[in-house]
C-alpha atoms as a PDB file:
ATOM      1  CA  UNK A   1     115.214 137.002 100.437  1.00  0.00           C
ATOM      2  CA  UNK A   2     118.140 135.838  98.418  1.00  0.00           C
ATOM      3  CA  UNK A   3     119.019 137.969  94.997  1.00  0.00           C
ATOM      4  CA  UNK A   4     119.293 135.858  91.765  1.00  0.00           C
ATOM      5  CA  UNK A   5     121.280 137.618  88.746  1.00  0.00           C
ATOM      6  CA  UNK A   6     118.741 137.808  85.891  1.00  0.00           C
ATOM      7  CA  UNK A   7     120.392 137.300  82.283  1.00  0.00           C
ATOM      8  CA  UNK A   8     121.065 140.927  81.854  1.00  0.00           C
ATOM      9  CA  UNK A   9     123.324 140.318  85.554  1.00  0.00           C
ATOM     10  CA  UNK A  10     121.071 142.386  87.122  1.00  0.00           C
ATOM     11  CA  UNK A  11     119.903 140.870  90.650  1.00  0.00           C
ATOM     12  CA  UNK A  12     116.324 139.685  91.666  1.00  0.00           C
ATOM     13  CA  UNK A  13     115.292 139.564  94.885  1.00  0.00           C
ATOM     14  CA  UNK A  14     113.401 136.033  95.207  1.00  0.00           C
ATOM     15  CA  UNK A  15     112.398 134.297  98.207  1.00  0.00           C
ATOM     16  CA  UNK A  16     111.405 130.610  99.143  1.00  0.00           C
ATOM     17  CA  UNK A  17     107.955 129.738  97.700  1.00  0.00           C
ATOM     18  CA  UNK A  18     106.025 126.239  98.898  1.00  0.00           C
ATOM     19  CA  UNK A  19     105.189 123.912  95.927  1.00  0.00           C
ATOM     20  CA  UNK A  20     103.479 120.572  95.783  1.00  0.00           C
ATOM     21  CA  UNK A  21     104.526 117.849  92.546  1.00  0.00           C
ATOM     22  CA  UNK A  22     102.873 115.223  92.213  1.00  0.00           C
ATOM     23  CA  UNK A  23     104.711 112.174  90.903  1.00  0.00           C
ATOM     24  CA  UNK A  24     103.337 109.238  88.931  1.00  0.00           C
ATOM     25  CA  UNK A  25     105.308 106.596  87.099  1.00  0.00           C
ATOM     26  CA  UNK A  26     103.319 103.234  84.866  1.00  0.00           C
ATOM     27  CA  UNK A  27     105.868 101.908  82.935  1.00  0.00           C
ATOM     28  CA  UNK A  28     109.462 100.590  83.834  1.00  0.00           C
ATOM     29  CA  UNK A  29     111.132 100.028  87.144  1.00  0.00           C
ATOM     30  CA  UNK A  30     108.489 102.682  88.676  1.00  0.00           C
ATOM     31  CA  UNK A  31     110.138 103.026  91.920  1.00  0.00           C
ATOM     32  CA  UNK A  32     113.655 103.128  90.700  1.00  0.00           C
ATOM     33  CA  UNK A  33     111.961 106.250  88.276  1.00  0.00           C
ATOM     34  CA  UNK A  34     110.312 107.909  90.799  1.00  0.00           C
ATOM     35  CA  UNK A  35     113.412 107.257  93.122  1.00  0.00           C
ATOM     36  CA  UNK A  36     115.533 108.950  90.595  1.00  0.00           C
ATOM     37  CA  UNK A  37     112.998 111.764  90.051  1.00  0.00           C
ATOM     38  CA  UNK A  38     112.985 112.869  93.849  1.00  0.00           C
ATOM     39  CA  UNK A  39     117.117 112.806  93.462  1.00  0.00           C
ATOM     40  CA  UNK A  40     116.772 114.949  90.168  1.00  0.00           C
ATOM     41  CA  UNK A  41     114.868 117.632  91.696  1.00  0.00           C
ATOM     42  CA  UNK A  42     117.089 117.844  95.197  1.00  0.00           C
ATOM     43  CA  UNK A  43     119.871 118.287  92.366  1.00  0.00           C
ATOM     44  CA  UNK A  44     118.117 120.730  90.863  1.00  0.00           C
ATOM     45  CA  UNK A  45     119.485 124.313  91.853  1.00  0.00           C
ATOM     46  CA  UNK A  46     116.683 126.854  93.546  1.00  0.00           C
ATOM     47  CA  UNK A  47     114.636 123.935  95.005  1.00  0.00           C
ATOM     48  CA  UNK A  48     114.874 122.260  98.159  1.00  0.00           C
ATOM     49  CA  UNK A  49     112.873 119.155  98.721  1.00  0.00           C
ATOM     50  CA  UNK A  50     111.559 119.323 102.465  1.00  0.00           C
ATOM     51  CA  UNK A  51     109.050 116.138 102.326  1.00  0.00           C
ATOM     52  CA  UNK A  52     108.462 113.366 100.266  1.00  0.00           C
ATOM     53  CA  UNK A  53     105.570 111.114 100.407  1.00  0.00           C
ATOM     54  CA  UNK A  54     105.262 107.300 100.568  1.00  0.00           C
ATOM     55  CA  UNK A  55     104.442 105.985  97.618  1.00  0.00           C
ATOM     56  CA  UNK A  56     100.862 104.701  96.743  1.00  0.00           C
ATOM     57  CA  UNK A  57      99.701 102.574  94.286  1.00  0.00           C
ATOM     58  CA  UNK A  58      96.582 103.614  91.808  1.00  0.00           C
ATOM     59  CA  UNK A  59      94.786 102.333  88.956  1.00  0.00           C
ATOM     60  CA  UNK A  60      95.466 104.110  85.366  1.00  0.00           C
ATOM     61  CA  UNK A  61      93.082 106.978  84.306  1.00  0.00           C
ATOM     62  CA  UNK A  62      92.555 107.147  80.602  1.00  0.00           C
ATOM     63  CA  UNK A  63      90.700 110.021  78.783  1.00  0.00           C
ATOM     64  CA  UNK A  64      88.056 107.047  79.065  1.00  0.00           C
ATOM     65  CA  UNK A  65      88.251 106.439  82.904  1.00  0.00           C
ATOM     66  CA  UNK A  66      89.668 104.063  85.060  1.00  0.00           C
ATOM     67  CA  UNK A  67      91.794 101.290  82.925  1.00  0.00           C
ATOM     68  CA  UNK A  68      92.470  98.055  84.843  1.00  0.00           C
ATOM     69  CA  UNK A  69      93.836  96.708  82.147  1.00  0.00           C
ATOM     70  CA  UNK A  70      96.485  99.010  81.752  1.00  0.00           C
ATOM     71  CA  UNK A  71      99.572  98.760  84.303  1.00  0.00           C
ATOM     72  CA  UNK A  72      98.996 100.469  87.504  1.00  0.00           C
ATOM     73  CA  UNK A  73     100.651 103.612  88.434  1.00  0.00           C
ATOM     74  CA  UNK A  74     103.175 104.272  91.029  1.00  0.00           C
ATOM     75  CA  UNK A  75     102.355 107.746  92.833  1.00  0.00           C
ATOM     76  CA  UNK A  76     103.597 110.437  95.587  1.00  0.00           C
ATOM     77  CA  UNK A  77     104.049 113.728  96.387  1.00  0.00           C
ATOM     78  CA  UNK A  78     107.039 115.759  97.132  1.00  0.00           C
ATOM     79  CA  UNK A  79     107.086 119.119  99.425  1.00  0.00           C
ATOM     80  CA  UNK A  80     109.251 121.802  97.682  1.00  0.00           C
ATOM     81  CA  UNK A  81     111.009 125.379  98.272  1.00  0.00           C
ATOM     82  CA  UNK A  82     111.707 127.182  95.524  1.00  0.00           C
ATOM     83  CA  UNK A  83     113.592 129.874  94.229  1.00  0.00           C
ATOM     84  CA  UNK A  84     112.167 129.615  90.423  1.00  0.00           C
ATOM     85  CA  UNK A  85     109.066 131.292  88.776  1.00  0.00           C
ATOM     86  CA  UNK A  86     106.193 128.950  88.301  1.00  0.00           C
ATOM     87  CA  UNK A  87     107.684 128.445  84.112  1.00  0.00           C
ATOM     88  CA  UNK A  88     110.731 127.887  85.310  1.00  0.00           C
ATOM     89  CA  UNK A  89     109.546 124.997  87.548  1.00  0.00           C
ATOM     90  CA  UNK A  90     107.568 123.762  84.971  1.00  0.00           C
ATOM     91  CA  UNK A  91     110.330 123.915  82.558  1.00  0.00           C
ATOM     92  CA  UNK A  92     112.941 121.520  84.916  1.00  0.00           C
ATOM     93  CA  UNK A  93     110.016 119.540  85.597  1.00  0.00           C
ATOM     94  CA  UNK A  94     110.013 118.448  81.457  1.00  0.00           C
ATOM     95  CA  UNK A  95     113.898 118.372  81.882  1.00  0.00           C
ATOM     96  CA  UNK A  96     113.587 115.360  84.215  1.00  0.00           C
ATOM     97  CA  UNK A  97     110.625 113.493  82.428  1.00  0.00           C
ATOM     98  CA  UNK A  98     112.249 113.896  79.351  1.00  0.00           C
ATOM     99  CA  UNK A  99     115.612 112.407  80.772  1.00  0.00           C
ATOM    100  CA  UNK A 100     113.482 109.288  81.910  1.00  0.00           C
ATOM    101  CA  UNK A 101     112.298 108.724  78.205  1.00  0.00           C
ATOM    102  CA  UNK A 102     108.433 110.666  78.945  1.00  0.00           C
ATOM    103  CA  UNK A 103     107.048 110.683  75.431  1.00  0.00           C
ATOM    104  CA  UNK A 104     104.098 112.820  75.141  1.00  0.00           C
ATOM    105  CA  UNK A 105     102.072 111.104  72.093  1.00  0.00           C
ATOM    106  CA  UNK A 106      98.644 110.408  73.934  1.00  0.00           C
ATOM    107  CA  UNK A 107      96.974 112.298  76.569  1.00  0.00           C
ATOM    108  CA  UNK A 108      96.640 110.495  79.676  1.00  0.00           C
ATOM    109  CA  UNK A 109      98.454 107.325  78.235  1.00  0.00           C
ATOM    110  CA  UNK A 110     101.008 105.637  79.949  1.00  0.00           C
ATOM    111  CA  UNK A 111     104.303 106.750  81.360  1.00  0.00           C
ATOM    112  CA  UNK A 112     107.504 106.324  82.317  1.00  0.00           C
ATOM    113  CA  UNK A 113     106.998 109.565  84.529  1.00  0.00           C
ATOM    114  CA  UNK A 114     104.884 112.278  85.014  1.00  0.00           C
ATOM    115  CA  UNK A 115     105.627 115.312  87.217  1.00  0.00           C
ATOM    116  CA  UNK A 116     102.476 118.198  87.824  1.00  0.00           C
ATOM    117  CA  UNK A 117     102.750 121.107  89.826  1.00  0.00           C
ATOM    118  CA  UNK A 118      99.735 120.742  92.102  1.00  0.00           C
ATOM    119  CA  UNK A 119      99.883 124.301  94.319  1.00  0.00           C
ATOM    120  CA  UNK A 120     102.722 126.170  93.944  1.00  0.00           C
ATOM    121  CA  UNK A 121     102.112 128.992  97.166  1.00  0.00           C
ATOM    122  CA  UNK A 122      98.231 129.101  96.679  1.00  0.00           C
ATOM    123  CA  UNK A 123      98.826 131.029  93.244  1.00  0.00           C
ATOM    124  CA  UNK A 124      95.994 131.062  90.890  1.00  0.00           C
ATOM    125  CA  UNK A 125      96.633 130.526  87.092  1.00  0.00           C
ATOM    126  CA  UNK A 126      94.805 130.514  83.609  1.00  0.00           C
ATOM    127  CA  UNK A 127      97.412 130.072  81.754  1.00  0.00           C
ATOM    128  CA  UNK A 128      97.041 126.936  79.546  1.00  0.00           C
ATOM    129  CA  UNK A 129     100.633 126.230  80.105  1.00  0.00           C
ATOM    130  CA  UNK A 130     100.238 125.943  83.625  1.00  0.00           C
ATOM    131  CA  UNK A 131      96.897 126.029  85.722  1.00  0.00           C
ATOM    132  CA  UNK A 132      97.023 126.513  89.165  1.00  0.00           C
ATOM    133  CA  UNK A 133      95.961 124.948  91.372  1.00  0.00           C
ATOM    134  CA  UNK A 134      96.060 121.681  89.211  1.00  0.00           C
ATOM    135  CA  UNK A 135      92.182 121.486  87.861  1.00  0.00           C
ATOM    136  CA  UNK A 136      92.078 117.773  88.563  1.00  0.00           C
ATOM    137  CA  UNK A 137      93.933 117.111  91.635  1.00  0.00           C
ATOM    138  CA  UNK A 138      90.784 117.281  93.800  1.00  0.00           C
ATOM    139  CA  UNK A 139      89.324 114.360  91.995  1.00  0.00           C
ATOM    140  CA  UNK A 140      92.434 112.352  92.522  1.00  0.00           C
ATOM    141  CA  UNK A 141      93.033 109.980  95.434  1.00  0.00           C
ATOM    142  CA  UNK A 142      96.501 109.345  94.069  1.00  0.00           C
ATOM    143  CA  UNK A 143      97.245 112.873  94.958  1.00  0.00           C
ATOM    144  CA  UNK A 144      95.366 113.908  97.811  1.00  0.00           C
ATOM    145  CA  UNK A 145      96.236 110.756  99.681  1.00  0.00           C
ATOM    146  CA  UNK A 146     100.140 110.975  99.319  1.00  0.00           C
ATOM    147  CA  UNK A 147      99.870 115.215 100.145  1.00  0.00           C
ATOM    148  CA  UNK A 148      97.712 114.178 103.285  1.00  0.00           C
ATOM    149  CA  UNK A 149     100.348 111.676 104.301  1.00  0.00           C
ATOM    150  CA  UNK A 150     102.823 114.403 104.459  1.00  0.00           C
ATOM    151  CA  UNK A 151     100.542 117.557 105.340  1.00  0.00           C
ATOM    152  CA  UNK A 152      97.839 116.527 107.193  1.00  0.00           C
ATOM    153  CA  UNK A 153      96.606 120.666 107.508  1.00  0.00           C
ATOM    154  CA  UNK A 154      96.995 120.641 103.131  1.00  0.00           C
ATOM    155  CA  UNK A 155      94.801 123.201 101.463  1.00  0.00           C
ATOM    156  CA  UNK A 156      94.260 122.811  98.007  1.00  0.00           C
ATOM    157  CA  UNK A 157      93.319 126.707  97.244  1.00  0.00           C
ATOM    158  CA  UNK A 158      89.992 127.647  96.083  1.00  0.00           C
ATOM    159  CA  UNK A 159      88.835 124.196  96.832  1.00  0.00           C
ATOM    160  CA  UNK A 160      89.439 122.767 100.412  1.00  0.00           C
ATOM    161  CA  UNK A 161      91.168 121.180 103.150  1.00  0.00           C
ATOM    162  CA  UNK A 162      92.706 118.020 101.569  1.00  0.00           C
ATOM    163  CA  UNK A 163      91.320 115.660 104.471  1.00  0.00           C
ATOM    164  CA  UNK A 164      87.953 116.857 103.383  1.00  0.00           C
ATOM    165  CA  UNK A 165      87.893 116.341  99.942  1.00  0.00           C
ATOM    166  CA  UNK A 166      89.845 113.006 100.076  1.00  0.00           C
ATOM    167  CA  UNK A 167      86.878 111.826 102.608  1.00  0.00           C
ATOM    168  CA  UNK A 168      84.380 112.874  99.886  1.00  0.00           C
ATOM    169  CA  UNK A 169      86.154 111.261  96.970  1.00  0.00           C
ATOM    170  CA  UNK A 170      87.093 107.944  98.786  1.00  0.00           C
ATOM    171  CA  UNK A 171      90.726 106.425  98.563  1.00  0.00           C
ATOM    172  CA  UNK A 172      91.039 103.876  96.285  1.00  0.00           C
ATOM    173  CA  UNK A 173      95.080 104.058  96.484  1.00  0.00           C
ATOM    174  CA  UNK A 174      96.988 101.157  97.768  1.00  0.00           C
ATOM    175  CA  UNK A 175     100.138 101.776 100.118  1.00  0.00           C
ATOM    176  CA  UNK A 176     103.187 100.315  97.973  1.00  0.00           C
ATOM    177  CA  UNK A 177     105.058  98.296 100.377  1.00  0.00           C
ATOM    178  CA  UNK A 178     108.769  97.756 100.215  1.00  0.00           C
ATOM    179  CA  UNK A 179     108.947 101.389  97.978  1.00  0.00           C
ATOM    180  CA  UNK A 180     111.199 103.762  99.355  1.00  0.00           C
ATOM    181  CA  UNK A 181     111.642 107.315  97.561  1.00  0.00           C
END
């Protein structure tokens, strides 16, 4: 356990949680964002990264479906620790999009970054701000396949082993050569 002052000084006891993001970039140097993404959240105080994924590449998913036409998306998955409340994750995530120029003005529509919490320690949420586990990810290759790569035993909660639902789904992901993160 490590103790956190709160904003009234008093301390919190908090311990190290296990989070999956999911990372996805469309527009711009999409390595050198997603690159600069996994950097902003080692900076980030109360989170440690522990595993990043290789990147993949995917085809864009519109409110429509699959868009070949539009430019494909970059996509991986870093392994967290954290110290912070699932809002407060949430809340650095939208720090870093927003410092790599994420405009929100169409759902689904292309990005210069976009950063979900995927499981964040098997909690279960409603909330509309955040819902946990992340109601799409199990229909995602671009997610399960990066997780997999790093956590071959992943467990998306209330749903299934990742290996298992990634074998149902089919991977349609490409491995992005010459892409570090």
């Amino acid at each position: 356990m490590i103790r956190i002052p709160d904003r009234h000084g008093l301390e919190n006891a908090r311990r190290l949680r296990p989070v999956v993001i999911a990372l996805g970039s469309n527009l711009g140097d999409r390595g050198e964002t997603l690159r600069a993404a996994v950097a902003a959240l080692r900076e980030t105080p109360g989170i440690e990264v522990t595993a990043v994924s290789p990147a993949v590449e995917s085809v864009a998913v519109k409110l429509s479906g699959l868009d070949p036409a539009a430019p494909r998306y970059l996509n991986a998955v870093v392994l967290v620790d954290t110290l912070l409340s699932p809002h407060e994750l949430l809340a650095e995530l939208h720090r870093i999009e927003a410092g790599h120029g994420r405009v929100r003005a169409e759902r689904w529509g292309d990005r210069t970054l976009d950063l979900d919490v995927i499981d964040f320690d098997g909690l279960e949420s409603a909330d509309p701000a955040l819902v946990l586990p992340h109601p799409r990810a199990r229909d995602r290759a671009f997610v399960l396949a990066p997780w997999l790569a790093v956590d071959p035993e992943a467990f998306l909660p209330g749903v299934g082993r990742v290996d298992a639902l990634l074998a149902e789904l089919g991977d349609d992901t490409v491995r992005a050569e010459g892409v570090e993160l």
